[in-house]
PDB file of N, CA and C in Angstrom:
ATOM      1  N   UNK A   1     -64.878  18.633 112.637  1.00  0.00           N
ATOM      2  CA  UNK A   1     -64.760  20.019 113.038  1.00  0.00           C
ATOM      3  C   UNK A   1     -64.593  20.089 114.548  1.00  0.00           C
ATOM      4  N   UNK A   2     -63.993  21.211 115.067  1.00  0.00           N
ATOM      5  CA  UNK A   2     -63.582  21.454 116.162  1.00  0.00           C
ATOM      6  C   UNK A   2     -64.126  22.862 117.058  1.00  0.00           C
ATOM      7  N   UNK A   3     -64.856  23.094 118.191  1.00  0.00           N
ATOM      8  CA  UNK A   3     -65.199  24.232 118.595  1.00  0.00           C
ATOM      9  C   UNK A   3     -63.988  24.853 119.639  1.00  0.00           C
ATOM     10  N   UNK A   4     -63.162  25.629 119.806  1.00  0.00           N
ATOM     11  CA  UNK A   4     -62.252  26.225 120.089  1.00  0.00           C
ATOM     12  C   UNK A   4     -62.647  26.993 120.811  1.00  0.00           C
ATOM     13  N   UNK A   5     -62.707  27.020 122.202  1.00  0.00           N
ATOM     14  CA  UNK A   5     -63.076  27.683 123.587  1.00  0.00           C
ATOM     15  C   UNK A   5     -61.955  28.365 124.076  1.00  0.00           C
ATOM     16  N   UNK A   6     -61.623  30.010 124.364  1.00  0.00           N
ATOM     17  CA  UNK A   6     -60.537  30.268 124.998  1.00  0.00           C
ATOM     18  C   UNK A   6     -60.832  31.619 125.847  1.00  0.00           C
ATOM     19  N   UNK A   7     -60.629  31.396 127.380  1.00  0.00           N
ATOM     20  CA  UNK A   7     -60.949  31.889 128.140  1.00  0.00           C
ATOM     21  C   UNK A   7     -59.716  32.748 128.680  1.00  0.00           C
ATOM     22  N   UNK A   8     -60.074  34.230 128.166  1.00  0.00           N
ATOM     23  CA  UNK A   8     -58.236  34.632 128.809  1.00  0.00           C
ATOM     24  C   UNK A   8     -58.894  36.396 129.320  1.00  0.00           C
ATOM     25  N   UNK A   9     -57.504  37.091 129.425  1.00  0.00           N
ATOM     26  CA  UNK A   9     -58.034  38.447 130.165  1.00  0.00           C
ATOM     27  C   UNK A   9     -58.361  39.143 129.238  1.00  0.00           C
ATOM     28  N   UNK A  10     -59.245  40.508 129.737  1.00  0.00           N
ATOM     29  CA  UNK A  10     -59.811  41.034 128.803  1.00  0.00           C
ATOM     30  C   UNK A  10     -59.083  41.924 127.899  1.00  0.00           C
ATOM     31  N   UNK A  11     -57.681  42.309 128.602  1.00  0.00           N
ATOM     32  CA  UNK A  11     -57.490  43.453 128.056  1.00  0.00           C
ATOM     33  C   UNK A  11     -55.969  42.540 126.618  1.00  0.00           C
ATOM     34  N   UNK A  12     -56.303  41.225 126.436  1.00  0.00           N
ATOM     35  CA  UNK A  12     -55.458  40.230 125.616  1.00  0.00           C
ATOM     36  C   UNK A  12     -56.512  40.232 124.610  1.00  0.00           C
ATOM     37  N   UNK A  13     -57.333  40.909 124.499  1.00  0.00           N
ATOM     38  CA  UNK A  13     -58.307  40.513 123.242  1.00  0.00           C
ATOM     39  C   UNK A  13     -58.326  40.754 121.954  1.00  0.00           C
ATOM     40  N   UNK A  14     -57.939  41.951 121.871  1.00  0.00           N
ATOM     41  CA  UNK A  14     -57.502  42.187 120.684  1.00  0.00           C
ATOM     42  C   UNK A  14     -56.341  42.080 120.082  1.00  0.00           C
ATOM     43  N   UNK A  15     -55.124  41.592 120.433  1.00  0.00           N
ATOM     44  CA  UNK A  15     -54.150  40.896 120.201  1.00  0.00           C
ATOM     45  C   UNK A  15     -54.570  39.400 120.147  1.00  0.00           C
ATOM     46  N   UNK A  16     -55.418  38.922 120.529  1.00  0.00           N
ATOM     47  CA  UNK A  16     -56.039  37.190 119.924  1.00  0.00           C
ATOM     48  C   UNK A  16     -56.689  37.347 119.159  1.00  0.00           C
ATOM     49  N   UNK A  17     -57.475  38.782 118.783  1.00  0.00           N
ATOM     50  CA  UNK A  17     -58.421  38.694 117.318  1.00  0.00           C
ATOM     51  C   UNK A  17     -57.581  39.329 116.423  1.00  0.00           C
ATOM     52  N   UNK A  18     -56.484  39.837 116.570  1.00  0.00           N
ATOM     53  CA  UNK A  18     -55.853  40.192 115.238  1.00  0.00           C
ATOM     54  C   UNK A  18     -55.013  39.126 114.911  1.00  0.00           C
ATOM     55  N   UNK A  19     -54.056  38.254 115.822  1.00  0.00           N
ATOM     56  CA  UNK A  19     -53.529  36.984 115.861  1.00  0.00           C
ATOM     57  C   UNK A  19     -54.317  35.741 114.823  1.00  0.00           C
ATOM     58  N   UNK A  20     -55.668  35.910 115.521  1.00  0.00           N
ATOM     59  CA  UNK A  20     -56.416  34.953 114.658  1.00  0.00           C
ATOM     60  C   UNK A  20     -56.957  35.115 113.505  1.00  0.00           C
ATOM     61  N   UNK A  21     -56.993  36.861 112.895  1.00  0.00           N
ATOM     62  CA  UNK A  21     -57.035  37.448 111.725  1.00  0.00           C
ATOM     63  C   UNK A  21     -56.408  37.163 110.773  1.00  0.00           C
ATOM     64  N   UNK A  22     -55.054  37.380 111.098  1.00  0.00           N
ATOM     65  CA  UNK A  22     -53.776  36.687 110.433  1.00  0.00           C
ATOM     66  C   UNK A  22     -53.827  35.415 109.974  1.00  0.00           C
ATOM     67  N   UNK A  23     -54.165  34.274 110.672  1.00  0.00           N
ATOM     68  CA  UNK A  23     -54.081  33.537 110.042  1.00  0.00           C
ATOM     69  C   UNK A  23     -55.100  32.639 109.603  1.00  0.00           C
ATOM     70  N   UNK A  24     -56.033  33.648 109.573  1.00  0.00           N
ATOM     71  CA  UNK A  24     -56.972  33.581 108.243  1.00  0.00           C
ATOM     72  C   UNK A  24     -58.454  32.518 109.054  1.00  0.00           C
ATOM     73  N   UNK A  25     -58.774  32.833 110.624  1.00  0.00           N
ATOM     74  CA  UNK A  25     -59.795  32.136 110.881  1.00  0.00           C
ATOM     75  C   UNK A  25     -60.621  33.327 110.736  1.00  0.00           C
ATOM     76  N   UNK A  26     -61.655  33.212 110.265  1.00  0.00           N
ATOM     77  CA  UNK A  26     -63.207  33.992 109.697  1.00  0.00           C
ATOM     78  C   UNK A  26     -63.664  34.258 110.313  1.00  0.00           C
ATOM     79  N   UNK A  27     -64.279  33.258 111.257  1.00  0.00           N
ATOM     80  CA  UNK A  27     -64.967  34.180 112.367  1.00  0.00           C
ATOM     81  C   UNK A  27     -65.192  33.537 113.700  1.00  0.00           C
ATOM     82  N   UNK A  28     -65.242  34.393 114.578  1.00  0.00           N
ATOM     83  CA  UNK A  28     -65.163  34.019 116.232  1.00  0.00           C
ATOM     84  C   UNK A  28     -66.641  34.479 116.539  1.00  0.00           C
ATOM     85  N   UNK A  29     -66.374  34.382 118.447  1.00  0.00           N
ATOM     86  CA  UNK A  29     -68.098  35.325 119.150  1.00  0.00           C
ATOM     87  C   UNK A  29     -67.089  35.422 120.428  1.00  0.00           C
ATOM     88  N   UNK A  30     -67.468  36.749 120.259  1.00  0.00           N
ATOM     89  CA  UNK A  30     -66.578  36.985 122.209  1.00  0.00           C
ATOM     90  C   UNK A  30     -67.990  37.137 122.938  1.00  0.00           C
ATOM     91  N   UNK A  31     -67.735  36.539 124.174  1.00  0.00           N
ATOM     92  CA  UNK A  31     -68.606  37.074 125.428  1.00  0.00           C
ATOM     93  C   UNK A  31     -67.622  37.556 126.439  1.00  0.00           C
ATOM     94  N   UNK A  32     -67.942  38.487 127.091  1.00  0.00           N
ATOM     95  CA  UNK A  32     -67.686  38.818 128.531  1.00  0.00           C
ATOM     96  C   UNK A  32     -68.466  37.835 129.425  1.00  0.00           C
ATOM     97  N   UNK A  33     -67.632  37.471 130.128  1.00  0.00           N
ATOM     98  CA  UNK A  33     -68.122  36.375 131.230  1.00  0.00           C
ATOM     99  C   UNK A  33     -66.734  36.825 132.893  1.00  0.00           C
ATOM    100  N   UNK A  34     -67.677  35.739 133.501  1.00  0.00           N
ATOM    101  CA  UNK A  34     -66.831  36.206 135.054  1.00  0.00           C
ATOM    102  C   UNK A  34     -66.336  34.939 135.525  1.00  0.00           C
ATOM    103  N   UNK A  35     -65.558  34.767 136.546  1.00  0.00           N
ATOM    104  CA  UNK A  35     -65.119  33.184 136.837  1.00  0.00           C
ATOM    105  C   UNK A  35     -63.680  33.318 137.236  1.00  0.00           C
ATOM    106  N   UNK A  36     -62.852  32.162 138.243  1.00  0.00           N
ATOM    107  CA  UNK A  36     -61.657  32.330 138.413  1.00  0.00           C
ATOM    108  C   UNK A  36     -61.425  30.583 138.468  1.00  0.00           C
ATOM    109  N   UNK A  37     -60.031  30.801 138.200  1.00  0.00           N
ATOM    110  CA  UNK A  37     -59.471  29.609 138.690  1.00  0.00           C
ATOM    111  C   UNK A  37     -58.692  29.104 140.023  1.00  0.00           C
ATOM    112  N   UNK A  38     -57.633  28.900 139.410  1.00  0.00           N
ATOM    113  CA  UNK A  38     -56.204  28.729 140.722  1.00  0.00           C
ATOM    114  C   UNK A  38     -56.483  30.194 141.094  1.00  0.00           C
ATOM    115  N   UNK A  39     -56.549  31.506 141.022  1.00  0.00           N
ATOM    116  CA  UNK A  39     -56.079  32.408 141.390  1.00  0.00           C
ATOM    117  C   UNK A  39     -57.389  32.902 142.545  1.00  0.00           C
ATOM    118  N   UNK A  40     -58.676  32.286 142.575  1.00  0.00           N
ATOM    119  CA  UNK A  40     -59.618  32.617 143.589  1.00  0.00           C
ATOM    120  C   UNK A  40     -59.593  34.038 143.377  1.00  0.00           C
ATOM    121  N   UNK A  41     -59.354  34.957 142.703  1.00  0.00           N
ATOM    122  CA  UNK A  41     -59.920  36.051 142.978  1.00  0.00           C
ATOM    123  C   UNK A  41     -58.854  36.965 144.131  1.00  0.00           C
ATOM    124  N   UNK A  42     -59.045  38.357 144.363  1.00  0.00           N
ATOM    125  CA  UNK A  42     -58.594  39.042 145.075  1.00  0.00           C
ATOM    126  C   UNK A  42     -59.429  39.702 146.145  1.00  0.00           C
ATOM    127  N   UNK A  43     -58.934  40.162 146.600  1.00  0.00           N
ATOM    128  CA  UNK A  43     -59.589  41.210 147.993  1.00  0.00           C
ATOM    129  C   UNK A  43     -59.774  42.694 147.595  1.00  0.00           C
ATOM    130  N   UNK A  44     -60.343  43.619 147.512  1.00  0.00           N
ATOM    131  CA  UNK A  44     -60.263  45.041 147.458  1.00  0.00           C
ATOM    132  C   UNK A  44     -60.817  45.671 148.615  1.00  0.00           C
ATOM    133  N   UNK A  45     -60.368  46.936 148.842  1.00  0.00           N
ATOM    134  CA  UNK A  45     -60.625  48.136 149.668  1.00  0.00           C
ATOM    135  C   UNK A  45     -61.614  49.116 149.163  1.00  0.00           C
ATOM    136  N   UNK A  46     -63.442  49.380 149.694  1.00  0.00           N
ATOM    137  CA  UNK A  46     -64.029  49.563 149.483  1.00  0.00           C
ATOM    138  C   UNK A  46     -64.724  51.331 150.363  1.00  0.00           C
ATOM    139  N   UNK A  47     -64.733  52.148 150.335  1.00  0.00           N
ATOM    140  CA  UNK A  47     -64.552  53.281 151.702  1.00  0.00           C
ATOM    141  C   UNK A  47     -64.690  52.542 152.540  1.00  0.00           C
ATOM    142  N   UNK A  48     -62.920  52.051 153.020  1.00  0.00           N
ATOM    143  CA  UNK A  48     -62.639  51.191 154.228  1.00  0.00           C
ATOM    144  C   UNK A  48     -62.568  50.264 154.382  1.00  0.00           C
ATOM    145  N   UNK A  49     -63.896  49.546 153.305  1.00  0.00           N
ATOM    146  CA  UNK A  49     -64.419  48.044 154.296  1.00  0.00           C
ATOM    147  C   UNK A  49     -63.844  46.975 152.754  1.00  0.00           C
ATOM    148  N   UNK A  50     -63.048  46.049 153.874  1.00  0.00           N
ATOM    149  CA  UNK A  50     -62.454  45.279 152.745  1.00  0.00           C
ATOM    150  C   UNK A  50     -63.396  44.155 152.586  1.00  0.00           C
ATOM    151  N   UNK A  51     -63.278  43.616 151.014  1.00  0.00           N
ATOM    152  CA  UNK A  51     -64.189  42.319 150.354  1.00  0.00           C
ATOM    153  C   UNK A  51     -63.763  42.090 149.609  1.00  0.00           C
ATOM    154  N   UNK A  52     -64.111  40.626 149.237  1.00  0.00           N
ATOM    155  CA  UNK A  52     -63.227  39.605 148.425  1.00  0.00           C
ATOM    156  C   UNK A  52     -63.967  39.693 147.020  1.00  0.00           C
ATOM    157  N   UNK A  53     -63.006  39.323 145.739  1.00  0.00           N
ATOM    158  CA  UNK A  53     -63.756  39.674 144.684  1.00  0.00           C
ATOM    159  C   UNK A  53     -63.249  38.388 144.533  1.00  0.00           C
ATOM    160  N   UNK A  54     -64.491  37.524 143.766  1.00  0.00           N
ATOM    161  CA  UNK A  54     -64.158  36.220 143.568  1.00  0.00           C
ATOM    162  C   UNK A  54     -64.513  35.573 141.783  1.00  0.00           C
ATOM    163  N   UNK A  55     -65.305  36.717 141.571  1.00  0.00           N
ATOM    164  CA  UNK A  55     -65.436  36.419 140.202  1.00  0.00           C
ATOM    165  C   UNK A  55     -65.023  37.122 139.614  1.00  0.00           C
ATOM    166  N   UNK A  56     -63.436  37.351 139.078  1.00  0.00           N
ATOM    167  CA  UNK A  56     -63.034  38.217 137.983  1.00  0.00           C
ATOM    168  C   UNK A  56     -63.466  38.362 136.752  1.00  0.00           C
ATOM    169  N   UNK A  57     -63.305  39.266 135.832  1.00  0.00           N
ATOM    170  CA  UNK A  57     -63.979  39.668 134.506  1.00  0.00           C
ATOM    171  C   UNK A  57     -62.816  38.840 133.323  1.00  0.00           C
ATOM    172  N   UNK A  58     -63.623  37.680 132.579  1.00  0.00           N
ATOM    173  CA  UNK A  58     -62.701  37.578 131.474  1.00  0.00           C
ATOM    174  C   UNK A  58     -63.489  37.798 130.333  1.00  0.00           C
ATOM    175  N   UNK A  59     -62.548  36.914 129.101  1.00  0.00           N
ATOM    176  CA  UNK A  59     -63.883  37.119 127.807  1.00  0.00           C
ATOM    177  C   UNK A  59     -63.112  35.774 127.169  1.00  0.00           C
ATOM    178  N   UNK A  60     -64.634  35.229 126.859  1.00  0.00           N
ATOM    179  CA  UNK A  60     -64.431  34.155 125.994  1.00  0.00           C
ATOM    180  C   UNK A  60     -64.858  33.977 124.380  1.00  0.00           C
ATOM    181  N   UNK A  61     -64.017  33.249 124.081  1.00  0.00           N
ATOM    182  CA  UNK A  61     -63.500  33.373 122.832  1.00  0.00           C
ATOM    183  C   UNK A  61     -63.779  32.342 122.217  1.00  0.00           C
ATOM    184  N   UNK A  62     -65.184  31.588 121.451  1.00  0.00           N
ATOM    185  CA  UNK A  62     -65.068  30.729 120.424  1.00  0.00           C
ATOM    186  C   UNK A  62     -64.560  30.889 119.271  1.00  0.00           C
ATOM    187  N   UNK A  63     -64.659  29.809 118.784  1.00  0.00           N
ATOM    188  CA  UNK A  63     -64.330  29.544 117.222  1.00  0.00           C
ATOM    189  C   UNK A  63     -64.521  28.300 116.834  1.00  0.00           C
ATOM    190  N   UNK A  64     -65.564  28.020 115.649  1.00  0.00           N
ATOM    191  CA  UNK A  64     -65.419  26.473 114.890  1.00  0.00           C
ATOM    192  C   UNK A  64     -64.184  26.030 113.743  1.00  0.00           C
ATOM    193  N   UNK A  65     -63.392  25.577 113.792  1.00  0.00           N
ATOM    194  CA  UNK A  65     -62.616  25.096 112.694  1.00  0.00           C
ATOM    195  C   UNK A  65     -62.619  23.557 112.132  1.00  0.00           C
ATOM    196  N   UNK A  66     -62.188  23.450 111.060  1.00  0.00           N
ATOM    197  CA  UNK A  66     -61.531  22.028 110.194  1.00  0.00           C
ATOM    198  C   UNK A  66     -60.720  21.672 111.333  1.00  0.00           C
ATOM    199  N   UNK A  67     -60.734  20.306 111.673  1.00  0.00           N
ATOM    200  CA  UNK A  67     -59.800  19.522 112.391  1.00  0.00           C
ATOM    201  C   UNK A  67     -58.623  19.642 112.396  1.00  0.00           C
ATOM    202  N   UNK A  68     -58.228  20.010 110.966  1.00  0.00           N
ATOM    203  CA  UNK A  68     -56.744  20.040 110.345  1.00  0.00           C
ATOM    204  C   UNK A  68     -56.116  21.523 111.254  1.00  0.00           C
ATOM    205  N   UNK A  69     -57.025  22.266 111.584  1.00  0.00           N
ATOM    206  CA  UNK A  69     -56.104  23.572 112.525  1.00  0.00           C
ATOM    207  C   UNK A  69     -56.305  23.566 113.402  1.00  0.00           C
ATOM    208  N   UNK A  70     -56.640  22.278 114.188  1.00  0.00           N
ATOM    209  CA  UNK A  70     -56.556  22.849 116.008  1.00  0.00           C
ATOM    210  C   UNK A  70     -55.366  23.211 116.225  1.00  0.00           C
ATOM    211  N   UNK A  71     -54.339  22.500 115.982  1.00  0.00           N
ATOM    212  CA  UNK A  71     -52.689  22.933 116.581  1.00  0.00           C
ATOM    213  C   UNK A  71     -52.717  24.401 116.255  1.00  0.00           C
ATOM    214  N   UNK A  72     -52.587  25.104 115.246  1.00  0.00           N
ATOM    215  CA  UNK A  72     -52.233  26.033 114.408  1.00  0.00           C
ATOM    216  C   UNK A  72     -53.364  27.072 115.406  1.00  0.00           C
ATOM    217  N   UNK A  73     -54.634  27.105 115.180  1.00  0.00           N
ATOM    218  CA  UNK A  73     -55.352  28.147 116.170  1.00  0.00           C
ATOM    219  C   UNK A  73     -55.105  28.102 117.705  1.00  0.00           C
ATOM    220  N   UNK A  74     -54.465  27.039 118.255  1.00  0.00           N
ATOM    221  CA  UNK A  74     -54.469  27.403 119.535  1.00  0.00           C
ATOM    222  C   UNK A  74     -53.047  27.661 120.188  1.00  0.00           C
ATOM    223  N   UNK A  75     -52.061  27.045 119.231  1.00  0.00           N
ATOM    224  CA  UNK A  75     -50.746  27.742 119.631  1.00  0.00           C
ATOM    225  C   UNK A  75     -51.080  29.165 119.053  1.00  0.00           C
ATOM    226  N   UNK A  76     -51.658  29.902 118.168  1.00  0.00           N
ATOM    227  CA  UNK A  76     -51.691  31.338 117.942  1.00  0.00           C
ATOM    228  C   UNK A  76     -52.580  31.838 119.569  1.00  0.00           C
ATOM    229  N   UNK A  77     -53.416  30.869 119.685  1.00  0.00           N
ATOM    230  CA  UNK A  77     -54.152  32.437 120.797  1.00  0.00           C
ATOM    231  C   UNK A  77     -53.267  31.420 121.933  1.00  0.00           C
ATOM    232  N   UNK A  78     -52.528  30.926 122.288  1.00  0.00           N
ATOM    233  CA  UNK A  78     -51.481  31.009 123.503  1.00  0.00           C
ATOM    234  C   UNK A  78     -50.543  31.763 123.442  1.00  0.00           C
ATOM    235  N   UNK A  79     -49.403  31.843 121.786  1.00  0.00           N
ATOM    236  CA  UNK A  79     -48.990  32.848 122.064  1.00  0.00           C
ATOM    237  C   UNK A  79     -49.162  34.287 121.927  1.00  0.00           C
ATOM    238  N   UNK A  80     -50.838  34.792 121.670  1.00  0.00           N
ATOM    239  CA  UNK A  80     -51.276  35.676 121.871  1.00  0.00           C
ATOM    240  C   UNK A  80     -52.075  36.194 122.952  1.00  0.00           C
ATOM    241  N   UNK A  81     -51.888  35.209 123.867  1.00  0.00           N
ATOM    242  CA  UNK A  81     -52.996  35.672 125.198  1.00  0.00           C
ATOM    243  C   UNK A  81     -51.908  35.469 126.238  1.00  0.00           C
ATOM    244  N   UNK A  82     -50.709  34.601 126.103  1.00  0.00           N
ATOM    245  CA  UNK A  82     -49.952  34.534 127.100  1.00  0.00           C
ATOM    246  C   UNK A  82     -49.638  35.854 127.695  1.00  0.00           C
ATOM    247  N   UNK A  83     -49.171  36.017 129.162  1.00  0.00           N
ATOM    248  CA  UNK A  83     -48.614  36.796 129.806  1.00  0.00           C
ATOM    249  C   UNK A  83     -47.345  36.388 130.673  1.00  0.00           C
ATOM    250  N   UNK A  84     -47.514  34.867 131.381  1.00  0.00           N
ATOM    251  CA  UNK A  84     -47.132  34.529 132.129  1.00  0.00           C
ATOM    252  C   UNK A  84     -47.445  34.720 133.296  1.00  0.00           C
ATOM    253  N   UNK A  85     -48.168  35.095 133.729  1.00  0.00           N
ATOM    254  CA  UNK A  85     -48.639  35.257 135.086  1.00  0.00           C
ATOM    255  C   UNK A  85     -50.081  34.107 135.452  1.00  0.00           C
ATOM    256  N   UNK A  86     -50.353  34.315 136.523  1.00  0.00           N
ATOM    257  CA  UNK A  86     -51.764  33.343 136.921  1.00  0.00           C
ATOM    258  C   UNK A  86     -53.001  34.126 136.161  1.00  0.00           C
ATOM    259  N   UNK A  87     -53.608  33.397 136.116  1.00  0.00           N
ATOM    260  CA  UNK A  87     -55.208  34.184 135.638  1.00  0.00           C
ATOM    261  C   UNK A  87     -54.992  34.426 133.956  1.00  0.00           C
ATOM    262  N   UNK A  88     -54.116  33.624 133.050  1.00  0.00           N
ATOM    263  CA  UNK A  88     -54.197  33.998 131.837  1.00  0.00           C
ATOM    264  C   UNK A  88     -55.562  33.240 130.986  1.00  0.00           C
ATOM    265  N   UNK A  89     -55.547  32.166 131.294  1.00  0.00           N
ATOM    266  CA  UNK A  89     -56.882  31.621 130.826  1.00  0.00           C
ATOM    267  C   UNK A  89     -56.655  29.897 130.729  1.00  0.00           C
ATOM    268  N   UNK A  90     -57.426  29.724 129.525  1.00  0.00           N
ATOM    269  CA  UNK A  90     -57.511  28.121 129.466  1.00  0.00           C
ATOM    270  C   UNK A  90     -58.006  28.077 128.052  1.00  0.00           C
ATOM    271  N   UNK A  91     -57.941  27.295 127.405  1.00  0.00           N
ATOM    272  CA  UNK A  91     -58.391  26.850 126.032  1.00  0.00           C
ATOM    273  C   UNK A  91     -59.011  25.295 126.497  1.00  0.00           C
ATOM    274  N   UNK A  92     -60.342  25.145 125.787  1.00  0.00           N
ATOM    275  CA  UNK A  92     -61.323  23.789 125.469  1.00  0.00           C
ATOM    276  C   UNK A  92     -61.281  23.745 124.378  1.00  0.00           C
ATOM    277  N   UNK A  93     -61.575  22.055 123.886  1.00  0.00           N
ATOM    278  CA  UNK A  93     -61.332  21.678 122.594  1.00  0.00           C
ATOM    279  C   UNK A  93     -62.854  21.364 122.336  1.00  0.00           C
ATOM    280  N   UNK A  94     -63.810  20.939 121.999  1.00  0.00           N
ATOM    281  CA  UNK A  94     -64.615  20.102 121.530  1.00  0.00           C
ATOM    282  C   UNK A  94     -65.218  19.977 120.724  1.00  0.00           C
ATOM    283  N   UNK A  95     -65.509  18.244 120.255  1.00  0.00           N
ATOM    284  CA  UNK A  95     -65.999  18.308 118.796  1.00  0.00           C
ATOM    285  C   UNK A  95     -67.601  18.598 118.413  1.00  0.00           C
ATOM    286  N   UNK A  96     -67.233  19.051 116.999  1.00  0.00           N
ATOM    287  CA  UNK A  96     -68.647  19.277 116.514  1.00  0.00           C
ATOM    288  C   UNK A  96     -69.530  18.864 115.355  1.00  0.00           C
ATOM    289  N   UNK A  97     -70.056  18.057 115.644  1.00  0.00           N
ATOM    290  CA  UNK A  97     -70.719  16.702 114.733  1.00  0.00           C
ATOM    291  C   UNK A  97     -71.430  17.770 113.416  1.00  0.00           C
ATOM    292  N   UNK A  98     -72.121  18.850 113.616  1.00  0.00           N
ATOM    293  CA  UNK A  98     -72.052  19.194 112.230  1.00  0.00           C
ATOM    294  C   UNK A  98     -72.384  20.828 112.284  1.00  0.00           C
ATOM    295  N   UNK A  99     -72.509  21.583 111.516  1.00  0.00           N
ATOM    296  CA  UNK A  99     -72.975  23.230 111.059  1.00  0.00           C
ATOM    297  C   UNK A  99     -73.569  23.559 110.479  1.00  0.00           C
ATOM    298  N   UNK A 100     -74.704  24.193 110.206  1.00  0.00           N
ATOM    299  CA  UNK A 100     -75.550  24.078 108.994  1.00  0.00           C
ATOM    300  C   UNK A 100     -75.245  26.190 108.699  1.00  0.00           C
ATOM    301  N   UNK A 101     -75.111  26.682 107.638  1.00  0.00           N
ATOM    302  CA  UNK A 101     -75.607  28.120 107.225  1.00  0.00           C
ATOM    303  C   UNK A 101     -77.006  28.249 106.991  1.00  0.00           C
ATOM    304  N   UNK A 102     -77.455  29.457 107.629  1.00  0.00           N
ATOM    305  CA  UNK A 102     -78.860  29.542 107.607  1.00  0.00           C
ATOM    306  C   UNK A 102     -78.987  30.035 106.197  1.00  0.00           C
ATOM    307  N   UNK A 103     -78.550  31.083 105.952  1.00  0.00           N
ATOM    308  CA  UNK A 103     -78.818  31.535 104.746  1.00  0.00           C
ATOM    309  C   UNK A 103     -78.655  30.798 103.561  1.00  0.00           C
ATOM    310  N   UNK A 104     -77.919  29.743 103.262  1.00  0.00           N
ATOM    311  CA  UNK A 104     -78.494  29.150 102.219  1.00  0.00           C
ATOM    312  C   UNK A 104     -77.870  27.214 102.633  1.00  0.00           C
ATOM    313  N   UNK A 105     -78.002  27.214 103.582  1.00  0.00           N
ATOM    314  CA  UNK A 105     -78.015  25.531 104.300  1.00  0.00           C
ATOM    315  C   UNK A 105     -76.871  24.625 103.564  1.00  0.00           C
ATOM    316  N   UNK A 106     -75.508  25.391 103.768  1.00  0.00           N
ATOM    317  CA  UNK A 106     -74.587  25.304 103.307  1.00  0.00           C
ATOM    318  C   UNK A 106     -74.417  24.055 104.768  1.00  0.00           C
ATOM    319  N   UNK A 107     -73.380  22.843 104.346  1.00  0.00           N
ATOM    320  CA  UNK A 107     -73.666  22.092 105.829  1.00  0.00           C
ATOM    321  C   UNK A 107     -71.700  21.246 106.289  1.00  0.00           C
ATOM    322  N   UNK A 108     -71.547  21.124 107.218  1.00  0.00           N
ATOM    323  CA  UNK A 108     -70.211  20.837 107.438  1.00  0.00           C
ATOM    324  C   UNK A 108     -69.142  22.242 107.731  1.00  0.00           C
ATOM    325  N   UNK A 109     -68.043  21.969 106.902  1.00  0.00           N
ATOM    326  CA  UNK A 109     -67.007  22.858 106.891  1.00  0.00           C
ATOM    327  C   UNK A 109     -67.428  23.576 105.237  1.00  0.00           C
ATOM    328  N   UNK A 110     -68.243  23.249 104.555  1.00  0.00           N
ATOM    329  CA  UNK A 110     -68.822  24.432 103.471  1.00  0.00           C
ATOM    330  C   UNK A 110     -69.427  25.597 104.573  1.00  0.00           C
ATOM    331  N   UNK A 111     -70.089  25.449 105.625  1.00  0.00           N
ATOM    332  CA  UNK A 111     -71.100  26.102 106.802  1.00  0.00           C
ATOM    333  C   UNK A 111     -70.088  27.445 107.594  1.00  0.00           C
ATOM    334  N   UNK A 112     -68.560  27.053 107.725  1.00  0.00           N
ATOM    335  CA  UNK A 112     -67.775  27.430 108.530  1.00  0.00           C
ATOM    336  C   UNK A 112     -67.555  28.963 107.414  1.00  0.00           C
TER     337      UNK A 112
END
């Protein structure tokens, strides 16, 4: 199994959860989180006094899957989060040795 990390803008979100609806992944966890990359952030105008904003607002996007769909879930939320511009995000891969369901200790990809 695979945990599927994807860090993109906020207002791409619901076009990556209906994207990933479609093709049939069950279930995600969004957080709002803050952070920049290459793009460092911008400057704004405040009454007058200018300051640097360095931690922009994104939202991240797990998901556990079967091995067999990393390709398949992450070309969907690239071409659903793409914009082309800087600051679109990043996708992490990493593995996950096992899952258990609480409610009845269902374990593996039965768990997912």
């Amino acid at each position: 199994m695979k945990k599927i990390e994807a860090i993109i803008q906020p207002h791409k979100l619901e076009e990556v959860k209906e994207a990933l609806k479609g093709i049939g992944v069950e279930g995600i966890t969004v957080t709002e989180v803050r952070g920049y990359g290459r793009q460092r952030g911008h400057k704004e105008v405040y009454r007058g006094m200018e300051y640097q904003v360095d931690l922009l607002p994104k939202v991240k996007i797990e998901t556990v899957i079967p091995d067999s769909r990393v390709s398949e879930v992450t070309k969907t939320v690239i071409s659903a989060a793409r914009t082309g511009k800087l600051g679109d995000g990043k996708i992490f891969i990493h593995d996950v040795l096992d899952a258990i369901r609480i409610r009845n200790e269902d374990t593996g990809e039965a768990a997912l």
